[in-house]
Protein backbone atom coordinates (compact mmCIF):
# COMPACT_ATOMS: atom_id res chain seq x y z
CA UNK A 1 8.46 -7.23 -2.92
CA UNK A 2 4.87 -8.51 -4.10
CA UNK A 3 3.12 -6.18 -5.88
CA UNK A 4 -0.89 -7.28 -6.05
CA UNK A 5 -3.32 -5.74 -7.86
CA UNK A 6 -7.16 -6.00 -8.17
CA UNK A 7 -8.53 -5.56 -11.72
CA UNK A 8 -12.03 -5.95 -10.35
CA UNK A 9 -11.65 -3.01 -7.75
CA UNK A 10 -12.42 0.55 -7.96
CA UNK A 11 -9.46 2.04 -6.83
CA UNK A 12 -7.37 2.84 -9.70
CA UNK A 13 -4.98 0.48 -10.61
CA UNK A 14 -1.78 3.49 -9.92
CA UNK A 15 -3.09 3.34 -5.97
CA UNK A 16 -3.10 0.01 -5.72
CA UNK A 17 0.55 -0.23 -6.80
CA UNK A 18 1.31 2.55 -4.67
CA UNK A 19 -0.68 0.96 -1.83
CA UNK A 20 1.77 -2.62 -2.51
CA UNK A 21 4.64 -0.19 -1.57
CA UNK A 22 3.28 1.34 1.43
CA UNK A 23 1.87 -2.22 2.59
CA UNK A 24 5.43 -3.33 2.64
CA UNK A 25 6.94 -0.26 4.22
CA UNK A 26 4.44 -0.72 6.93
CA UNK A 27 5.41 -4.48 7.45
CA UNK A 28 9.08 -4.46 7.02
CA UNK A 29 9.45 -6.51 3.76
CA UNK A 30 10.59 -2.71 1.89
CA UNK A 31 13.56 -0.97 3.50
CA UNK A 32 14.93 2.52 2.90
CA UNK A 33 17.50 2.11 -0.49
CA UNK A 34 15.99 -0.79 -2.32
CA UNK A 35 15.10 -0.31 -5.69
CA UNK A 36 11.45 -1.58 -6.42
CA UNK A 37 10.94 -3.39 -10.23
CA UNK A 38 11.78 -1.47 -13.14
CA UNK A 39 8.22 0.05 -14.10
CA UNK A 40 8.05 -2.25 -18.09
CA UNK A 41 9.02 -5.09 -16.34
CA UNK A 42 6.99 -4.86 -13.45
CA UNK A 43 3.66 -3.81 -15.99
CA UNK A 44 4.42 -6.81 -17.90
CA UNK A 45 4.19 -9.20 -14.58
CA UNK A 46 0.53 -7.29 -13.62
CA UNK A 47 -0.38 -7.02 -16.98
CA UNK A 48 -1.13 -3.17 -17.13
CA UNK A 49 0.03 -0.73 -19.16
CA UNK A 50 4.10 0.92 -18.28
CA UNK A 51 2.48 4.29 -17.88
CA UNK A 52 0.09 2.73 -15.03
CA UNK A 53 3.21 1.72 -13.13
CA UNK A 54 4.80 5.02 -13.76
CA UNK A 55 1.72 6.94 -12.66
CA UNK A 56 2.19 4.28 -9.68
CA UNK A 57 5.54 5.18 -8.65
CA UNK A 58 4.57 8.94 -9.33
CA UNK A 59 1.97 8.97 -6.28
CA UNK A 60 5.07 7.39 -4.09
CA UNK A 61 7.16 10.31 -5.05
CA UNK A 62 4.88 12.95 -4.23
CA UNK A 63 4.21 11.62 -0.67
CA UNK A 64 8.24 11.17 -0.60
CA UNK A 65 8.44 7.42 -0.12
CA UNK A 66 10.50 6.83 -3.41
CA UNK A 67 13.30 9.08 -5.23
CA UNK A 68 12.80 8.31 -9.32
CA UNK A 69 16.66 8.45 -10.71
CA UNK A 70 16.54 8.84 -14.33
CA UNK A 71 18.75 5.62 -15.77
CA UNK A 72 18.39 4.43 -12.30
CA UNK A 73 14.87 3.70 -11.32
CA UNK A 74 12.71 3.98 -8.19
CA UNK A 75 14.38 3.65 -4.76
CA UNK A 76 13.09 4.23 -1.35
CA UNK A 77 13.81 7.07 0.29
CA UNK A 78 11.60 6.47 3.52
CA UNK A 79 12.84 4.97 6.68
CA UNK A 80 11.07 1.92 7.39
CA UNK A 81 7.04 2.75 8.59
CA UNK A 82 6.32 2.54 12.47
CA UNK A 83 3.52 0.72 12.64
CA UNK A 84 3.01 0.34 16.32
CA UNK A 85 0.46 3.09 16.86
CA UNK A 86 -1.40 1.13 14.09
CA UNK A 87 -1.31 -2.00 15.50
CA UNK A 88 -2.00 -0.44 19.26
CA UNK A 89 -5.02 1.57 18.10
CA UNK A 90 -6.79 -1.81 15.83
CA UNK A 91 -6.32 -3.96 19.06
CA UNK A 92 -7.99 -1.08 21.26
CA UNK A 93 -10.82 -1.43 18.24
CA UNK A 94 -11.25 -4.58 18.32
CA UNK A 95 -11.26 -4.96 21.83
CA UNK A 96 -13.99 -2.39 22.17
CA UNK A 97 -15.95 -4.20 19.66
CA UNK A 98 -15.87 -7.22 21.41
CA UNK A 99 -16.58 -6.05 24.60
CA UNK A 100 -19.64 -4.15 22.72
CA UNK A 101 -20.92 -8.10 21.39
CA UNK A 102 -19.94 -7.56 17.76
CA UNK A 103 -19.04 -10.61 16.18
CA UNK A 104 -16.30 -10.68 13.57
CA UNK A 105 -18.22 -10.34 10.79
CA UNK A 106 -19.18 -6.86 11.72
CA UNK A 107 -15.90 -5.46 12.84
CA UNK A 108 -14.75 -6.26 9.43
CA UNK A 109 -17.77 -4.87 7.97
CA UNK A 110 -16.78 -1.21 9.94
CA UNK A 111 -13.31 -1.69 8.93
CA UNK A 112 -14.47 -1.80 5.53
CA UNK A 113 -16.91 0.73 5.68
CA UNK A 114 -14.63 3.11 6.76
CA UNK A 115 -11.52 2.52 4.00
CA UNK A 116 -14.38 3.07 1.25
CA UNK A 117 -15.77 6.03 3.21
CA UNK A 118 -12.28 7.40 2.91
CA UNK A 119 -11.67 6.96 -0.38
């Protein structure tokens, strides 16, 4: 599992390791009883602190994604994200966008505007 982070952005550097887990329970790549990196090791790889990670894995538990097992670590409790509606409901967007004459530059720039306006 690839775990990205943005040092420039403003979301907090926790979300954005929870949003790397939730990215790849949406896609597939994360599956119900894998264990994701041990929280020092995967700190050292992004380069943050091991509490930021923690805090991190910590969001995923509270929306019940993960289970944190003392000695253990962090393994995923969720069944595998459908993403379908997702997918069905961005190509009815985009296809009323395009019917509307907006080129791609600003259907991204709505897309964007809304994640920051629900932030």
């Amino acid at each position: 599992m690839l775990v990205t982070i943005d040092h420039s952005s403003p979301v907090s550097l926790a979300e954005q390791i929870a949003g790397s887990v939730r990215r790849a329970l949406a896609e597939g790549t994360l599956r119900r009883g894998e264990r994701l990196p041990a929280a020092r090791a995967l700190a050292r790889t992004l380069d943050v602190n091991m509490h930021t990670v923690l805090r991190g894995y910590q969001i995923l538990r509270e929306e019940q994604l993960i289970e944190l097992r003392p000695g253990r670590g962090a393994v995923v409790s969720a069944t595998t994200f459908n993403r379908a509606p997702l997918v069905e409901a961005c190509q009815q967007f985009v296809h009323l966008a395009r019917k509307a004459g907006l080129p791609e530059p600003d259907i991204l720039h709505m897309v964007k505007a809304q994640i920051k306006a629900a932030t």
